[in-house]
N, C-alpha and C. Protein backbone atom coordinates (compact mmCIF):
# COMPACT_ATOMS: atom_id res chain seq x y z
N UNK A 1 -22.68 -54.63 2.52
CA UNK A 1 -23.23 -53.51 1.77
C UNK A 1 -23.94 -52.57 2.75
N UNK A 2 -23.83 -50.88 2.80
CA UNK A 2 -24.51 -50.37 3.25
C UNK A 2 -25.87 -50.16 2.74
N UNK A 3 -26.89 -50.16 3.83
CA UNK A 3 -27.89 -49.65 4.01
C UNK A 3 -28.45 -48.08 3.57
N UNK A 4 -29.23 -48.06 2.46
CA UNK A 4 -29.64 -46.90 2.08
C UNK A 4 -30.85 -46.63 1.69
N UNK A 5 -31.78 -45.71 1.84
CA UNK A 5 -33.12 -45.76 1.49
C UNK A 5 -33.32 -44.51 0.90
N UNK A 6 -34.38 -43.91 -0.17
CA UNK A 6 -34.02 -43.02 -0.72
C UNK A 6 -35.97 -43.20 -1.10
N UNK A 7 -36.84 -41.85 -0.98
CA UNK A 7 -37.83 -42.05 -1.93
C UNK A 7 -38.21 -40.81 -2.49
N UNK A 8 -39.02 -41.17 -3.94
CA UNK A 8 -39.09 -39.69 -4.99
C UNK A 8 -41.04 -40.03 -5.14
N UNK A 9 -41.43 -38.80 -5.44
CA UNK A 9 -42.26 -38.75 -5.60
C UNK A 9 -42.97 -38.75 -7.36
N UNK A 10 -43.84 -40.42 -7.90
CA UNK A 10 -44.36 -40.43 -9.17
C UNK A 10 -45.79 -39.81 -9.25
N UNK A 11 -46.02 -38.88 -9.49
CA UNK A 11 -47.54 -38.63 -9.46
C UNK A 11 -48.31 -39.00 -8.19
N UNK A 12 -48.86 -40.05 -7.87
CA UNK A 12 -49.51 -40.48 -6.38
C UNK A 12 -48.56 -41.17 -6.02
N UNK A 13 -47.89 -41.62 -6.10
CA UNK A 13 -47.10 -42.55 -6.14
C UNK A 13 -45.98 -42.10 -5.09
N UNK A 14 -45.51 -42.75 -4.42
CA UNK A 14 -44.09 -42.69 -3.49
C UNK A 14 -43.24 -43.78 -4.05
N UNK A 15 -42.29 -43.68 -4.75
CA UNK A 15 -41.31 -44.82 -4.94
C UNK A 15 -40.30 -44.87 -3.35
N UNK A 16 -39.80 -45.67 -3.19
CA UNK A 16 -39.25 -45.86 -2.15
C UNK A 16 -37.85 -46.84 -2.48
N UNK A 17 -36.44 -46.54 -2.73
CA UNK A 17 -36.10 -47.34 -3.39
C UNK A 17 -35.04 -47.74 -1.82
N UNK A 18 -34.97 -48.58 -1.58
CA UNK A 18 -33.90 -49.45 -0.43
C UNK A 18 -32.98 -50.03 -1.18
N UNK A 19 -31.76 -50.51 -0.72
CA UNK A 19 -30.25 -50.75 -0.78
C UNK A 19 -29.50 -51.65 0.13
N UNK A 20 -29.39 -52.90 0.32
CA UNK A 20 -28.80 -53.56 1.47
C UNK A 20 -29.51 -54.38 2.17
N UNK A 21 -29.36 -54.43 3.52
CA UNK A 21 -29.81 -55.51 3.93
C UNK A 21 -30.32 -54.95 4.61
N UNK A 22 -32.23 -55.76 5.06
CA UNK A 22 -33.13 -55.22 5.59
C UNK A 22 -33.33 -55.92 6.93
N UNK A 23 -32.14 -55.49 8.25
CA UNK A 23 -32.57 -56.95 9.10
C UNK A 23 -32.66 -56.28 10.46
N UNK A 24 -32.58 -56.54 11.51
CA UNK A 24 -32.81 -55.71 12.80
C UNK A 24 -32.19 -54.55 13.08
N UNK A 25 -31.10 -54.89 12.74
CA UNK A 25 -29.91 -53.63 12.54
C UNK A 25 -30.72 -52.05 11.61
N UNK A 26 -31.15 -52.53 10.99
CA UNK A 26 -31.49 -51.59 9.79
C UNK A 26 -33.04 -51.44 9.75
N UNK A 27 -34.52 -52.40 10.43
CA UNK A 27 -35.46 -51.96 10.68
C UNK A 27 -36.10 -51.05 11.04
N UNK A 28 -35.08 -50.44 11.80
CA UNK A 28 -35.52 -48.95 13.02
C UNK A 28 -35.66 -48.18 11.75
N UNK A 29 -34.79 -47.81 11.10
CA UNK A 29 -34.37 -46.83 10.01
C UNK A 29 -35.42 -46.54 9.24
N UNK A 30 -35.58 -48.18 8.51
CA UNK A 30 -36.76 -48.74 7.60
C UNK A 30 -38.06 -47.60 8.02
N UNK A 31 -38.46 -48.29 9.64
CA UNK A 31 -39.69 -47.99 10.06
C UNK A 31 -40.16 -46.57 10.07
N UNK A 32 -38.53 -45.97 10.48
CA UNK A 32 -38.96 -44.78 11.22
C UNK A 32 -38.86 -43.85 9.97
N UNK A 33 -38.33 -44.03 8.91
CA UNK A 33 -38.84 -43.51 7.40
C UNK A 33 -40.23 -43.45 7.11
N UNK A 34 -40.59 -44.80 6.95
CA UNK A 34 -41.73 -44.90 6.42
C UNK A 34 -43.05 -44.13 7.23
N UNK A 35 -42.90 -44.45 8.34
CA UNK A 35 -43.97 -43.77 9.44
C UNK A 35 -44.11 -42.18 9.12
N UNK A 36 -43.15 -41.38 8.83
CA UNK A 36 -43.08 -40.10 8.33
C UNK A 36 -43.58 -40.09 7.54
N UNK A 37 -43.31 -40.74 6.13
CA UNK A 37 -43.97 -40.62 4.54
C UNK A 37 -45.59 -40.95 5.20
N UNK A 38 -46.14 -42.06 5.68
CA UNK A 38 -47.28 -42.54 5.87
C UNK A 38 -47.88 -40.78 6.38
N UNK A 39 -47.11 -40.52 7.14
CA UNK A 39 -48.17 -39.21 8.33
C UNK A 39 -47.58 -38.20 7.18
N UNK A 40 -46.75 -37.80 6.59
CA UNK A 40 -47.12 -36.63 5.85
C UNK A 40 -48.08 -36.69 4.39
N UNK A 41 -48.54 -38.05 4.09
CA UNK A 41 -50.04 -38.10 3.11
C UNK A 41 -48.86 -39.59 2.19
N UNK A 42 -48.49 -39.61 2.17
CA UNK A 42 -48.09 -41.19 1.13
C UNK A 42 -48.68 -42.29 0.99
N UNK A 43 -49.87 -42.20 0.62
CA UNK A 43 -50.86 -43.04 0.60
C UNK A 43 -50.42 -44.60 -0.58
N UNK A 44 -49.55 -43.89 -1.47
CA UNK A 44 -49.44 -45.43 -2.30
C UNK A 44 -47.70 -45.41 -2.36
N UNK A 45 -47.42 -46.69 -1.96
CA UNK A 45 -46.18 -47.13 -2.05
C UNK A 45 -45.62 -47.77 -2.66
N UNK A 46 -44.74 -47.89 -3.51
CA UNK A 46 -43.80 -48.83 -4.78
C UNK A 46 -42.73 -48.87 -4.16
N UNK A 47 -42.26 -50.07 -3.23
CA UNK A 47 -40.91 -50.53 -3.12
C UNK A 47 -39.97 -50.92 -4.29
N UNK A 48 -39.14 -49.93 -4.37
CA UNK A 48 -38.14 -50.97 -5.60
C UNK A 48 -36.90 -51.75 -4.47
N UNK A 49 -36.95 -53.28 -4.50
CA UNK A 49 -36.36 -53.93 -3.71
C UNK A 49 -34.89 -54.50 -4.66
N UNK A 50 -34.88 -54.06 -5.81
CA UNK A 50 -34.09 -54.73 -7.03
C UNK A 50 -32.41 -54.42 -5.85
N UNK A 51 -32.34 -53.56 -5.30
CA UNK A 51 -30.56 -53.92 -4.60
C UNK A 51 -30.59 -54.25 -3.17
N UNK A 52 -31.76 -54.53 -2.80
CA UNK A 52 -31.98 -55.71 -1.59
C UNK A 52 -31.45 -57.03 -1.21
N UNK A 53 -30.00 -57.31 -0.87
CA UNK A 53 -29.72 -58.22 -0.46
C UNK A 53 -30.33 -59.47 0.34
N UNK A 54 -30.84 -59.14 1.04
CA UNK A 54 -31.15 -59.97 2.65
C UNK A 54 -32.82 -59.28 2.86
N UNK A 55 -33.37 -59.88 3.78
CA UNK A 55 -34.56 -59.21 4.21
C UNK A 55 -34.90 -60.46 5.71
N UNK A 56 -34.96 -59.68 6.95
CA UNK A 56 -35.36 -60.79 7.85
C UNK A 56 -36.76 -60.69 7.98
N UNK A 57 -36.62 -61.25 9.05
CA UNK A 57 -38.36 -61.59 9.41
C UNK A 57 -38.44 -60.02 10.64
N UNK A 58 -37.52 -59.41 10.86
CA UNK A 58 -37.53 -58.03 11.57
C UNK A 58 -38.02 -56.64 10.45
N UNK A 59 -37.50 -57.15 8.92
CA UNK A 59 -37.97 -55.97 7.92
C UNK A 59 -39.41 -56.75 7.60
N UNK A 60 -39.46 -57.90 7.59
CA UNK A 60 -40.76 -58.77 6.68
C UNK A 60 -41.85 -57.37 7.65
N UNK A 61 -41.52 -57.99 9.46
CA UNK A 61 -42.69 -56.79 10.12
C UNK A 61 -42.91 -55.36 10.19
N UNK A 62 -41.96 -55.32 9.28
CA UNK A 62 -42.03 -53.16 9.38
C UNK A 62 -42.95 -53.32 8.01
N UNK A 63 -42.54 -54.22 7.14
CA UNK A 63 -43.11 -54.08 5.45
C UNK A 63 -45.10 -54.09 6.27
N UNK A 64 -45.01 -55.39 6.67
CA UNK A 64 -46.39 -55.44 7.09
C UNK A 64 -47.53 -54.63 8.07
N UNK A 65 -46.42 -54.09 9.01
CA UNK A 65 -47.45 -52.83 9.79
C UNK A 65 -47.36 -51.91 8.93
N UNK A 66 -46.44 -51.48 7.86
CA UNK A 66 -46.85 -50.42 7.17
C UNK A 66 -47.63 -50.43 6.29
N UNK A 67 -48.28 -51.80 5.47
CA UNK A 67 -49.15 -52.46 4.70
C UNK A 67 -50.38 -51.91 5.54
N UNK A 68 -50.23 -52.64 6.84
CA UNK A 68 -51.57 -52.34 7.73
C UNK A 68 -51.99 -51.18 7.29
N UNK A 69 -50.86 -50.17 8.00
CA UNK A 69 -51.14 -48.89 8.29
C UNK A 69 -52.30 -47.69 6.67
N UNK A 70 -51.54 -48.41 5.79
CA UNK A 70 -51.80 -47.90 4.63
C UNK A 70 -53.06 -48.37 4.10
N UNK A 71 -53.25 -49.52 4.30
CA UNK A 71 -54.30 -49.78 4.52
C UNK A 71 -55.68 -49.24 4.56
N UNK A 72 -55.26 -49.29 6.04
CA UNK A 72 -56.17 -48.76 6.78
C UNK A 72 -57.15 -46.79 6.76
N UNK A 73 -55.63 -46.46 5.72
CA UNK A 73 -55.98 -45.01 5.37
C UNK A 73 -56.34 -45.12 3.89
N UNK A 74 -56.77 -46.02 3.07
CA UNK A 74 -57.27 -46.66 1.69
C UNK A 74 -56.15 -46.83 0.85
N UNK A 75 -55.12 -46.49 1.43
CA UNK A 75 -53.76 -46.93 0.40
C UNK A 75 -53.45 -48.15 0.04
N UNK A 76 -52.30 -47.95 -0.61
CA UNK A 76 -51.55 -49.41 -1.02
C UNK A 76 -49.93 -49.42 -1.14
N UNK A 77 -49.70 -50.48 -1.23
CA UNK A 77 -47.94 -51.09 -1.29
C UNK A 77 -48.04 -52.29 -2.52
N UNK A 78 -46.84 -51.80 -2.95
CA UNK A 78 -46.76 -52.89 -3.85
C UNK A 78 -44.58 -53.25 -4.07
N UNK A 79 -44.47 -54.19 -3.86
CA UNK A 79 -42.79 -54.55 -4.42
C UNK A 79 -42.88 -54.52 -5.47
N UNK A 80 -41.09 -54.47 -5.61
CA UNK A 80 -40.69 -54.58 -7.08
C UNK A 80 -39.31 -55.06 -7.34
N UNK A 81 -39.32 -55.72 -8.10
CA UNK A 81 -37.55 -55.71 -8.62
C UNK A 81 -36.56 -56.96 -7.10
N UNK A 82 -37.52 -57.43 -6.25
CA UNK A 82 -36.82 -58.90 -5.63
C UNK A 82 -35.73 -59.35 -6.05
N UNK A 83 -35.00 -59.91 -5.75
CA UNK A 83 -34.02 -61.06 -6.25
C UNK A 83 -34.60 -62.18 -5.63
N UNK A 84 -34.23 -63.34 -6.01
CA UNK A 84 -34.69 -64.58 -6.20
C UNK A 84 -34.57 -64.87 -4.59
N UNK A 85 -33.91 -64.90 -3.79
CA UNK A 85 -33.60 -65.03 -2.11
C UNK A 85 -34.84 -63.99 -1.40
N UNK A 86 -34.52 -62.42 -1.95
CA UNK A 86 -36.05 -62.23 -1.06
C UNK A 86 -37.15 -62.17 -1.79
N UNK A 87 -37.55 -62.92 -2.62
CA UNK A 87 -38.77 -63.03 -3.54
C UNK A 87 -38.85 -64.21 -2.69
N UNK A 88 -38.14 -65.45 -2.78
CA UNK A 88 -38.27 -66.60 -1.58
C UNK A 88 -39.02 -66.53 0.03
N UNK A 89 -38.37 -65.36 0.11
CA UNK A 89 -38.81 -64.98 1.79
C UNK A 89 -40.73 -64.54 2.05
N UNK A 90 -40.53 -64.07 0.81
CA UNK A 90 -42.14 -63.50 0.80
C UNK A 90 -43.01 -65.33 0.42
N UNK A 91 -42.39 -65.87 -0.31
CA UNK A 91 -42.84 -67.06 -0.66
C UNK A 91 -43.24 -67.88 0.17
N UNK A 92 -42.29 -68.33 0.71
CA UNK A 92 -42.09 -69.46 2.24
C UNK A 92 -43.10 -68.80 2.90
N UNK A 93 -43.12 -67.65 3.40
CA UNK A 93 -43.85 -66.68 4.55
C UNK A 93 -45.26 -66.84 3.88
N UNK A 94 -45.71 -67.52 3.09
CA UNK A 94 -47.03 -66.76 2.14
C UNK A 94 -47.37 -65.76 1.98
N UNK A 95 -46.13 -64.47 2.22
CA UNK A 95 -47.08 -62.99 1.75
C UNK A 95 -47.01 -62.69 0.33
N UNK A 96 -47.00 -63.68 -0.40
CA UNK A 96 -47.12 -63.03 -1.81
C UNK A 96 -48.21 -63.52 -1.99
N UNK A 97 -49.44 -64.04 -0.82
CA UNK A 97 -50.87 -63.57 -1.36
C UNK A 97 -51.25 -62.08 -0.52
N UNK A 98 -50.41 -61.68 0.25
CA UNK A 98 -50.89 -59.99 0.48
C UNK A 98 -50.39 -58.97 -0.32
N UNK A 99 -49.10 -59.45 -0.66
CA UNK A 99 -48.12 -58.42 -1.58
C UNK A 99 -47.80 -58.71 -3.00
N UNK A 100 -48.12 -57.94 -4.00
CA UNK A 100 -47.75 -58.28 -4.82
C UNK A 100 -46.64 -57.76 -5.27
N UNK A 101 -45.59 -59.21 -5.86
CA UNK A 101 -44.35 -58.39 -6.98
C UNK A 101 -44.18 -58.65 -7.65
N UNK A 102 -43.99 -57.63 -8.23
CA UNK A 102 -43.59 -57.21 -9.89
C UNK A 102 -41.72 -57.24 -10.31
N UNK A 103 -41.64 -57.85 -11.17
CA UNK A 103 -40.79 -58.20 -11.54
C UNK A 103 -39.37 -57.21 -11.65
N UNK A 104 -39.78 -55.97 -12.18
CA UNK A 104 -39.12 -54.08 -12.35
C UNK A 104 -39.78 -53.38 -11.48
N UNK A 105 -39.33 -52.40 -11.62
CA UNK A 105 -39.80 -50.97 -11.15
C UNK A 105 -41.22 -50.58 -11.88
N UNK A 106 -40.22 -50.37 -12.84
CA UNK A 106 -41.54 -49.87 -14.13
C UNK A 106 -42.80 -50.87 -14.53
N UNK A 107 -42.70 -52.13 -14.41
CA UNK A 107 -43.91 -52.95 -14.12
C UNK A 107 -44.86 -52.35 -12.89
N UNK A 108 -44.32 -52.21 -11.58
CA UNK A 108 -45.17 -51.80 -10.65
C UNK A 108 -45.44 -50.62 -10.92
N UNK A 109 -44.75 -49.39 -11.62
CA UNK A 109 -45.18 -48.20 -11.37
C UNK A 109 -46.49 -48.28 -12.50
N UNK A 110 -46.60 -48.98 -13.51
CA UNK A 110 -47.76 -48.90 -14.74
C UNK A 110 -48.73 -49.53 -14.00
N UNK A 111 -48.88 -50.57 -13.72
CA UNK A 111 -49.99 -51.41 -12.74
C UNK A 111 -50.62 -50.60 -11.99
N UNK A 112 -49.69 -49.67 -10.99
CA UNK A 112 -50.10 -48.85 -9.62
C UNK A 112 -50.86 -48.06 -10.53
N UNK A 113 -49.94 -46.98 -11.31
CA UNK A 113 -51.12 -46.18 -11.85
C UNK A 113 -52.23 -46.29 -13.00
N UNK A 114 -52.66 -47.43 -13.64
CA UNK A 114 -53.17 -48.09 -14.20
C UNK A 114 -54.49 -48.73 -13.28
N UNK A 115 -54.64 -49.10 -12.00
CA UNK A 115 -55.37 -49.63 -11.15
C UNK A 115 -54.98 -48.74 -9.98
N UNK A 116 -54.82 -47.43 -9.53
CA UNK A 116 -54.79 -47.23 -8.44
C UNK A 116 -54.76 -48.30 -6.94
N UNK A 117 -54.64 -49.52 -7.55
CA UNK A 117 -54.91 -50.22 -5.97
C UNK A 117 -54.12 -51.43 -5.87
N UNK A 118 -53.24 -51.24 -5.33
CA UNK A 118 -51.40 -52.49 -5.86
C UNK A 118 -52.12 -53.63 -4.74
N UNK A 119 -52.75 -54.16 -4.33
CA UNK A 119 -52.85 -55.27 -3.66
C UNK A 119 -54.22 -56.09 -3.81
N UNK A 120 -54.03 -57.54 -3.74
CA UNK A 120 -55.17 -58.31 -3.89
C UNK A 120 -56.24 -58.09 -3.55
């Protein structure tokens, strides 16, 4: 499956929706997206991961410096829409005590704007 990333803007909100497989090959892409949204003001992030095949431990570290990053400027990240293989990956890894996911899209997008603040 190709690799595709696409994001729209919900109110504060950046949806960010990805497509394929998230693995070294396709990190650069990942990163070098997101680093733009971060520096032009995208302070809150909603991954919809629902046509996410694969995810390595090369996307696990772009997800997480950009967590940092957002962070660090009072934002947030939140997933959405996993399949059962990379809902696993976050599992095994224990970041589903940094990240939370939501089951849909529309679960994370009510939460996010409901609590302005998608993480533990």
């Amino acid at each position: 499956m190709d690799f595709t990333l696409d994001h729209r803007l919900n109110g504060d909100l950046t949806i960010v929706t990805v497509k394929g497989e998230i693995d070294v090959f396709t990190s650069p892409k990942l990163r070098e997206t997101l680093l733009e949204l971060v520096e032009s003001g995208a302070l809150h992030l909603v991954f919809d991961l629902g046509e996410v095949d694969l995810l390595d431990s090369t996307g696990l570290g772009v997800l997480i410096g950009i967590y940092n990053r957002l962070r660090s400027r009072g934002g947030s990240m939140t997933l959405a829409g996993a399949n059962d293989r990379v809902h696993r990956v976050f599992h095994v890894t224990q970041l589903t005590k940094i990240f939370v996911l939501y089951g849909s899209l529309e679960e994370a997008v009510r939460a996010s704007a409901f609590t302005g603040d998608t993480t533990p």
